[in-house]
Protein backbone atom coordinates (compact mmCIF):
# COMPACT_ATOMS: atom_id res chain seq x y z
CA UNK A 1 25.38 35.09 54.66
CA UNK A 2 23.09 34.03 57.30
CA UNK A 3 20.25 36.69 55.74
CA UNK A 4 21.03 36.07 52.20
CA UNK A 5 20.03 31.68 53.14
CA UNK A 6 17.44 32.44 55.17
CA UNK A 7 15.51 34.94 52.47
CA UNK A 8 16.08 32.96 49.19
CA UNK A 9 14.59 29.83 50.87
CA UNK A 10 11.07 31.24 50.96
CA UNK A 11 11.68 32.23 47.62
CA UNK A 12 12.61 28.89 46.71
CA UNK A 13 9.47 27.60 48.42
CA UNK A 14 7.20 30.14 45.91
CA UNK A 15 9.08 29.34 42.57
CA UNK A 16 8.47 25.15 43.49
CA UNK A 17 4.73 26.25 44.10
CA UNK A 18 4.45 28.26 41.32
CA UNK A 19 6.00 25.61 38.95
CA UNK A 20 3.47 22.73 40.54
CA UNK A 21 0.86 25.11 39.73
CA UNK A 22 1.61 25.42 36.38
CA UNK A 23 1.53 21.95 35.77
CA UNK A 24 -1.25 21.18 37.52
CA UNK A 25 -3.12 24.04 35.04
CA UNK A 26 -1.74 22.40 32.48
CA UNK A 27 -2.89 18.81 32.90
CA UNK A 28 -5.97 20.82 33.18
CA UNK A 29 -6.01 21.80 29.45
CA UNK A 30 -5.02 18.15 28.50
CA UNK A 31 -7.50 16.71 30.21
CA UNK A 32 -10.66 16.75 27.87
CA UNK A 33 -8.11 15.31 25.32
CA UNK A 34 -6.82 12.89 27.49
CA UNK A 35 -10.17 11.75 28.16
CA UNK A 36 -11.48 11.57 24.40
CA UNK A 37 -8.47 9.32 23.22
CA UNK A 38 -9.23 6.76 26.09
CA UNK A 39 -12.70 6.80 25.54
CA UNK A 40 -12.74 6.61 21.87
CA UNK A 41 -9.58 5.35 21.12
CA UNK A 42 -7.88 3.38 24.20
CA UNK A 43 -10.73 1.27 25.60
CA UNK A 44 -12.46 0.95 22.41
CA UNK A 45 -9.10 -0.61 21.23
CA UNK A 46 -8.33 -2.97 24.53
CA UNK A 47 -11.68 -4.15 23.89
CA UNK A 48 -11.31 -5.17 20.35
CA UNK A 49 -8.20 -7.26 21.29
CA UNK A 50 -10.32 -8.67 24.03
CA UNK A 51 -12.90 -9.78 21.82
CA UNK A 52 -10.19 -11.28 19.23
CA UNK A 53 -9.47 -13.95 21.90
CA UNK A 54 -12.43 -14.94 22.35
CA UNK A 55 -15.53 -16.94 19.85
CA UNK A 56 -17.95 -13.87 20.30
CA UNK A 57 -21.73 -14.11 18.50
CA UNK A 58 -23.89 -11.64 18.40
CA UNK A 59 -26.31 -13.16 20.51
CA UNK A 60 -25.44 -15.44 23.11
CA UNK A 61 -22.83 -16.01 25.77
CA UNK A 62 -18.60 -15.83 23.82
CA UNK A 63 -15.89 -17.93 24.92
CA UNK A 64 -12.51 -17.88 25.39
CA UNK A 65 -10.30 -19.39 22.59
CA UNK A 66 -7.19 -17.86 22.47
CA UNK A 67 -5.67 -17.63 19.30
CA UNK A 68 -7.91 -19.62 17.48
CA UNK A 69 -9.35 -16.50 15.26
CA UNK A 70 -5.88 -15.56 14.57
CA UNK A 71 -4.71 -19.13 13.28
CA UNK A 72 -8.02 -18.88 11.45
CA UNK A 73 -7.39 -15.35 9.86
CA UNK A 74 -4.10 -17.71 8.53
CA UNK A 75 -6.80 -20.12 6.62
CA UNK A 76 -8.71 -17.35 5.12
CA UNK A 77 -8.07 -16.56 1.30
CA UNK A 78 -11.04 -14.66 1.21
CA UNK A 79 -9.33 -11.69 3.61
CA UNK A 80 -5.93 -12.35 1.53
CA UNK A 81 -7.91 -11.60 -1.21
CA UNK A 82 -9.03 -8.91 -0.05
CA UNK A 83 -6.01 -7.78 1.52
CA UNK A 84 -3.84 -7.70 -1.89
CA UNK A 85 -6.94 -5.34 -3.62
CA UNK A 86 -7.41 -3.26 -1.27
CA UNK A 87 -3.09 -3.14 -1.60
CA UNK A 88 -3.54 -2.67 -5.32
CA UNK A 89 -6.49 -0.02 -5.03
CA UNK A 90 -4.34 2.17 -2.35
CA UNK A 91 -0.80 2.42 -4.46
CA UNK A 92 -3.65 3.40 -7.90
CA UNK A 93 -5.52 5.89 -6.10
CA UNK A 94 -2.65 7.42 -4.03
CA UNK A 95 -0.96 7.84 -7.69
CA UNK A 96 -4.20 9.14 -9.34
CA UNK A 97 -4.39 11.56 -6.04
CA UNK A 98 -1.07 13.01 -6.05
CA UNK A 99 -1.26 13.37 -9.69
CA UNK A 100 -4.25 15.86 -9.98
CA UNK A 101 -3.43 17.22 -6.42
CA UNK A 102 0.02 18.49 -7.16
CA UNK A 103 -0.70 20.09 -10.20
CA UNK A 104 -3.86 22.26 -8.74
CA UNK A 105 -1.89 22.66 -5.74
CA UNK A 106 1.15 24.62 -8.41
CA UNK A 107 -1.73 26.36 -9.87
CA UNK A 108 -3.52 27.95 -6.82
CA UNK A 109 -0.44 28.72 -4.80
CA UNK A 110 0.09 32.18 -6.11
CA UNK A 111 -2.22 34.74 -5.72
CA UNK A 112 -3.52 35.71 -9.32
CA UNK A 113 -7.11 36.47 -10.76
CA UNK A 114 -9.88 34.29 -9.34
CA UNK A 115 -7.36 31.90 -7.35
CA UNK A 116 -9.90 32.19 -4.45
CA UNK A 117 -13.06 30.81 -6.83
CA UNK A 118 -10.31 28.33 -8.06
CA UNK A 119 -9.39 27.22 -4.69
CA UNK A 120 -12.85 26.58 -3.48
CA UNK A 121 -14.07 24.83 -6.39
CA UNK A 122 -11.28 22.51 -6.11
CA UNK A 123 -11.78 22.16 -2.43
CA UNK A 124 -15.55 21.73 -2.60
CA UNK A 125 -16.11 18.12 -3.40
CA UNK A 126 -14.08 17.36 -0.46
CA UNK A 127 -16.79 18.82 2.30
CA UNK A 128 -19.01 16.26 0.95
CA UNK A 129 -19.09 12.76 3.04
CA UNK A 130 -17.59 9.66 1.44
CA UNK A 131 -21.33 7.90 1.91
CA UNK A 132 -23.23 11.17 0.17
CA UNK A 133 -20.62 10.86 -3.22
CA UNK A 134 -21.18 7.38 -3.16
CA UNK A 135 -24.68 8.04 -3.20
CA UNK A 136 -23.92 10.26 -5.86
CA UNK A 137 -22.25 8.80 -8.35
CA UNK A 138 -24.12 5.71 -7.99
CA UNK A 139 -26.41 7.54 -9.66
CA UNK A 140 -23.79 8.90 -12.10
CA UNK A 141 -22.72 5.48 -13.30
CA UNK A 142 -26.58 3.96 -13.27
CA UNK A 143 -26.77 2.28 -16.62
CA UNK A 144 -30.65 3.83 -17.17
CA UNK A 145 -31.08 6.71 -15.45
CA UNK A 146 -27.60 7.84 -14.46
CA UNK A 147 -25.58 10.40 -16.34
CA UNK A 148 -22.47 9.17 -17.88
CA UNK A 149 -23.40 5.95 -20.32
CA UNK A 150 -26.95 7.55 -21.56
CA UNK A 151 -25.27 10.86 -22.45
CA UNK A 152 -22.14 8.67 -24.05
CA UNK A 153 -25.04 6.77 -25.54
CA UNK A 154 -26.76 10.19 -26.70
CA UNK A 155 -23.75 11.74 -28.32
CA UNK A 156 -23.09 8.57 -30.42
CA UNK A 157 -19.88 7.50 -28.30
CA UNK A 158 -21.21 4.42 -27.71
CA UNK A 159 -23.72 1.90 -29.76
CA UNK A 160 -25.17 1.44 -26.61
CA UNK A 161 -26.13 1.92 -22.93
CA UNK A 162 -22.96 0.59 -21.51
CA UNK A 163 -23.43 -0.37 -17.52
CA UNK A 164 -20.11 1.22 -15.96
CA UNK A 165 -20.31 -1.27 -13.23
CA UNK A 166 -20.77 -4.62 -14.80
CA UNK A 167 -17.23 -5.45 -15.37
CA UNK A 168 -13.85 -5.15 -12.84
CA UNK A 169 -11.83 -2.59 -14.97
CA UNK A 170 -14.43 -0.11 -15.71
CA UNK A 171 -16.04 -0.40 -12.28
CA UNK A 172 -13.07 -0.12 -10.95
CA UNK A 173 -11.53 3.09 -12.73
CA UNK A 174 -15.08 4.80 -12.08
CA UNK A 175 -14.48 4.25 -8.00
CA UNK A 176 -10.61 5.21 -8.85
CA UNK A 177 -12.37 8.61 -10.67
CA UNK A 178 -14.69 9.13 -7.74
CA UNK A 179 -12.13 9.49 -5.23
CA UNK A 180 -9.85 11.63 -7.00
CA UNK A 181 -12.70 13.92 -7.25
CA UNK A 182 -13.52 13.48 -3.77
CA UNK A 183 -10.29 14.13 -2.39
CA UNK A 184 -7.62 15.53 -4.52
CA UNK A 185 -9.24 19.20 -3.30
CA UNK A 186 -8.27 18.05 0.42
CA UNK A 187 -4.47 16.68 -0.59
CA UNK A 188 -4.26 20.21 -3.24
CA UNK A 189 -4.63 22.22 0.18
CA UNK A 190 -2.65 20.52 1.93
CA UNK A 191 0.46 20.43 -0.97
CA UNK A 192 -0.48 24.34 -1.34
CA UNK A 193 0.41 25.14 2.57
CA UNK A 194 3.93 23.23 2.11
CA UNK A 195 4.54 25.48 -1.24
CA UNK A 196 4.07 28.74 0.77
CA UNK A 197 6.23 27.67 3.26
CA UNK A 198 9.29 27.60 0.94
CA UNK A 199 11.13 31.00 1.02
CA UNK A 200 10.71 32.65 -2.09
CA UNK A 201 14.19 34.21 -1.93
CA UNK A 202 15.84 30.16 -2.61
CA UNK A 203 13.61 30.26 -5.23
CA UNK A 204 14.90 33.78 -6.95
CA UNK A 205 18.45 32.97 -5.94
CA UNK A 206 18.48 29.26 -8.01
CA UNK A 207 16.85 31.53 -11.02
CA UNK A 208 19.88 34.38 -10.67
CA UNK A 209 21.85 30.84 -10.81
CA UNK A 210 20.58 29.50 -14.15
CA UNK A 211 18.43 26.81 -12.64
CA UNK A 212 15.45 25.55 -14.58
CA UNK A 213 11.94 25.13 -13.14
CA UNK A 214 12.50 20.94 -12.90
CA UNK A 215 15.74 21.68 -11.37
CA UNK A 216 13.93 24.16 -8.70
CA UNK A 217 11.88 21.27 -8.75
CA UNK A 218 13.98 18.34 -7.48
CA UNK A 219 16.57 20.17 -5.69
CA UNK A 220 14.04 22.84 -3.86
CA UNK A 221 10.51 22.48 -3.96
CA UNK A 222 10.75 18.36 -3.21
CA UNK A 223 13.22 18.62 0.02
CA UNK A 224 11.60 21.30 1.64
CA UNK A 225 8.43 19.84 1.22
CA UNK A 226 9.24 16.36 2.94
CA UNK A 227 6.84 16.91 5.77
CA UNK A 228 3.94 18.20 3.72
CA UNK A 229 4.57 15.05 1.22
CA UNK A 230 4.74 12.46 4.52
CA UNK A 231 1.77 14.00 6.08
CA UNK A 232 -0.54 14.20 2.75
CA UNK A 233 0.70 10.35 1.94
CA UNK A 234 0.09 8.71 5.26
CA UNK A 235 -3.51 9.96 5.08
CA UNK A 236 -3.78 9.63 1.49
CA UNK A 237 -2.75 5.41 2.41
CA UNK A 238 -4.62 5.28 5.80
CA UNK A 239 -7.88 6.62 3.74
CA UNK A 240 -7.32 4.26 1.05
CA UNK A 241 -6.24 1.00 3.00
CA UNK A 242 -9.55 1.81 5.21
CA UNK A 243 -11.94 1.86 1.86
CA UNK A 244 -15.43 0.92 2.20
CA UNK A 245 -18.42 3.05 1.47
CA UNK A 246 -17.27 3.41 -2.36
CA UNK A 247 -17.39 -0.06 -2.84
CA UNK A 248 -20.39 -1.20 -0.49
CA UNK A 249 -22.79 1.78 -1.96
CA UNK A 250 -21.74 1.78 -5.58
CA UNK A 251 -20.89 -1.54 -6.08
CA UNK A 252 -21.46 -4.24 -3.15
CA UNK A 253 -18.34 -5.77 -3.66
CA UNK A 254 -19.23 -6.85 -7.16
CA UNK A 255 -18.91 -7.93 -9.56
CA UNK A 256 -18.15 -11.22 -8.55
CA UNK A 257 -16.63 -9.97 -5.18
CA UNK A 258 -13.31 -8.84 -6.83
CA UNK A 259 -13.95 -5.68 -5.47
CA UNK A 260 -13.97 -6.63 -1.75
CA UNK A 261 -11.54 -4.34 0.45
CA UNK A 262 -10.19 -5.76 3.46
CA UNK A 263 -12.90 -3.44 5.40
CA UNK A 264 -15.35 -4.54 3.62
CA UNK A 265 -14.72 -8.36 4.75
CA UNK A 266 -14.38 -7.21 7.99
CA UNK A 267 -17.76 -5.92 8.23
CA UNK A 268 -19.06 -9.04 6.23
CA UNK A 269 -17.92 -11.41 9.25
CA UNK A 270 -18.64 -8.99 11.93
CA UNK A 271 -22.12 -8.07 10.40
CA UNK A 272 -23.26 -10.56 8.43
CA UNK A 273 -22.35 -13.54 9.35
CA UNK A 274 -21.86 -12.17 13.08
CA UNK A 275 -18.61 -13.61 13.95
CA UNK A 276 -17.58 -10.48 16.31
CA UNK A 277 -14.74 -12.17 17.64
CA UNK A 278 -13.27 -12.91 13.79
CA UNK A 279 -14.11 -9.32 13.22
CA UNK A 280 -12.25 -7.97 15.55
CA UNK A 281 -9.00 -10.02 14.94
CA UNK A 282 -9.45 -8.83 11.61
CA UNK A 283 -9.54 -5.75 12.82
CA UNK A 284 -6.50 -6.25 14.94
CA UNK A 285 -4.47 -7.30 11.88
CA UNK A 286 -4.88 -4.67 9.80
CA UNK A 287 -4.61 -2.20 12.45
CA UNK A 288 -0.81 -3.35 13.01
CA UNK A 289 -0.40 -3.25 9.10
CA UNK A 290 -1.90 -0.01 8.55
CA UNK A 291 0.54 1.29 11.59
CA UNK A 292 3.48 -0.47 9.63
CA UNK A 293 2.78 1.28 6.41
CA UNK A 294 2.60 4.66 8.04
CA UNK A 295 6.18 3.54 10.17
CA UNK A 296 7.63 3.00 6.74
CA UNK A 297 6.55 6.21 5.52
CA UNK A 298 7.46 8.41 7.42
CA UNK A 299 11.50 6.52 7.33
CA UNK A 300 11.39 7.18 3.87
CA UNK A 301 10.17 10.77 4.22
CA UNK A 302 12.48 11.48 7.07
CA UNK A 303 14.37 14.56 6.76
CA UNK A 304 18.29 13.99 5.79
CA UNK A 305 20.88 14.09 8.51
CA UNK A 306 22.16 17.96 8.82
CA UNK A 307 19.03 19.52 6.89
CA UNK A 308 17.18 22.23 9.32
């Protein structure tokens, strides 16, 4: 007995070493990460909340005033306003999104003739930055030497030149069109990767069983897919509720500023009129909203009690 204690207690000794090695390798790996979120994400955001409490200019010594900016942010029907069309814009395009993004996404999931040209056509428009198709169809939608309203005008659709941007609805259906095409490529391959997850054998068996494709649908396709659908929606809303270079390139916030987004104001106050400390309060607010959107999400995603 005497033997057996004194030999497994080395052995003891080299399995705790081994195991404190292994985690000390892998804090290793975790480190660079570690170290880019509290860089660029941490300290970034403890500053912002420091600067909320506090009457900041851009030039010039800031001062300490609590929760002044907040009480302000209270007073401000210019953010509200903003606030409640940026609200509207995100529940249109997420719609818009899903609607074109689902469909390609049925359409390119099996493998057929020319599904990989299909694919990345689709997918293209999506490499391109939000700031470079802005740039673009700004000069899509130009009145004179765009593309859309002279070739309308051309083709006799239209008696004349009609400027895209000049009113709210058509201004705002153009942005509405240039984000689907923008993104709806991304959100397709994303939707495509949940579809090719689901065994085809369910499928097969519910078609042995009489089931028709809606009813494969809604009792196969939809449940299986409740992770794909939370992930594409939460950045399909947290892209949408964080808007801005759509409507500062193509349209300034015009016309009449009922197209301001609650970024947009932001960067008004923090940049324009250089109220930092307003800025970042703003910033603080819609920070906690945009993490209370994706909260309620993902409950209403969550998968069902007893469901693997």
């Amino acid at each position: 007995m005497t033997t057996i204690a004194t030999t497994s207690a080395p052995a003891r000794r080299r399995k705790l070493v081994g195991a404190g090695r292994r985690q000390w390798i892998g804090l290793l790996y975790v480190a660079p990460a570690v170290a880019l979120v509290t860089v660029f994400f941490i300290i970034p955001l403890g500053m912002t909340a420091w600067m909320s409490l506090h009457n900041w200019p851009l030039m010039g010594a800031h001062s300490f005033i609590g929760l002044d900016n907040y009480a302000a942010i209270l007073r401000d029907n210019r953010f509200w306003n903003a606030l409640r069309f940026t609200g509207y814009y995100t529940v249109i395009v997420t719609i818009a999104i899903f609607a074109v993004a689902f469909p390609l996404a049925l359409f390119i999931e099996r493998p057929r003739q020319l599904t990989g040209f299909y694919r990345t056509s689709f997918f293209m428009p999506a490499v391109v930055g939000f700031a470079s198709a802005s740039l673009l169809w700004s000069w899509l939608l130009n009145v004179d030497s765009g593309l859309f309203s002279p070739a309308a005008f051309q083709l006799g659709l239209t008696e004349k030149k009609v400027n895209l941007l000049a009113t709210f609805q058509p201004a705002f259906w153009s942005i509405i069109a240039m984000v689907v095409w923008k993104v709806a490529g991304f959100t397709m391959i994303i939707l495509m990767t949940g579809l090719q997850s689901i065994p085809p054998d369910l499928q097969e068996a519910a078609m042995i069983d009489g089931a028709g494709p809606f009813a494969r649908f809604r009792a196969i396709t939809l449940p299986l897919m409740r992770r794909t659908l939370a992930l594409a929606l939460i950045l399909s809303v947290a892209g949408s509720v964080l808007a801005f270079d759509q409507f500062y390139i193509i349209l300034r916030g015009g016309p009449r500023n009922q197209t301001l987004t609650a970024v947009y104001w932001i960067f008004n106050q923090s940049f324009v009129s250089f109220k930092l400390g307003y800025g970042a309060a703003l910033s603080m607010i819609l920070l906690v909203i945009l993490v209370a959107l994706s909260l309620v999400q993902l409950w209403l995603l969550r998968k069902p009690e007893g469901v693997d």
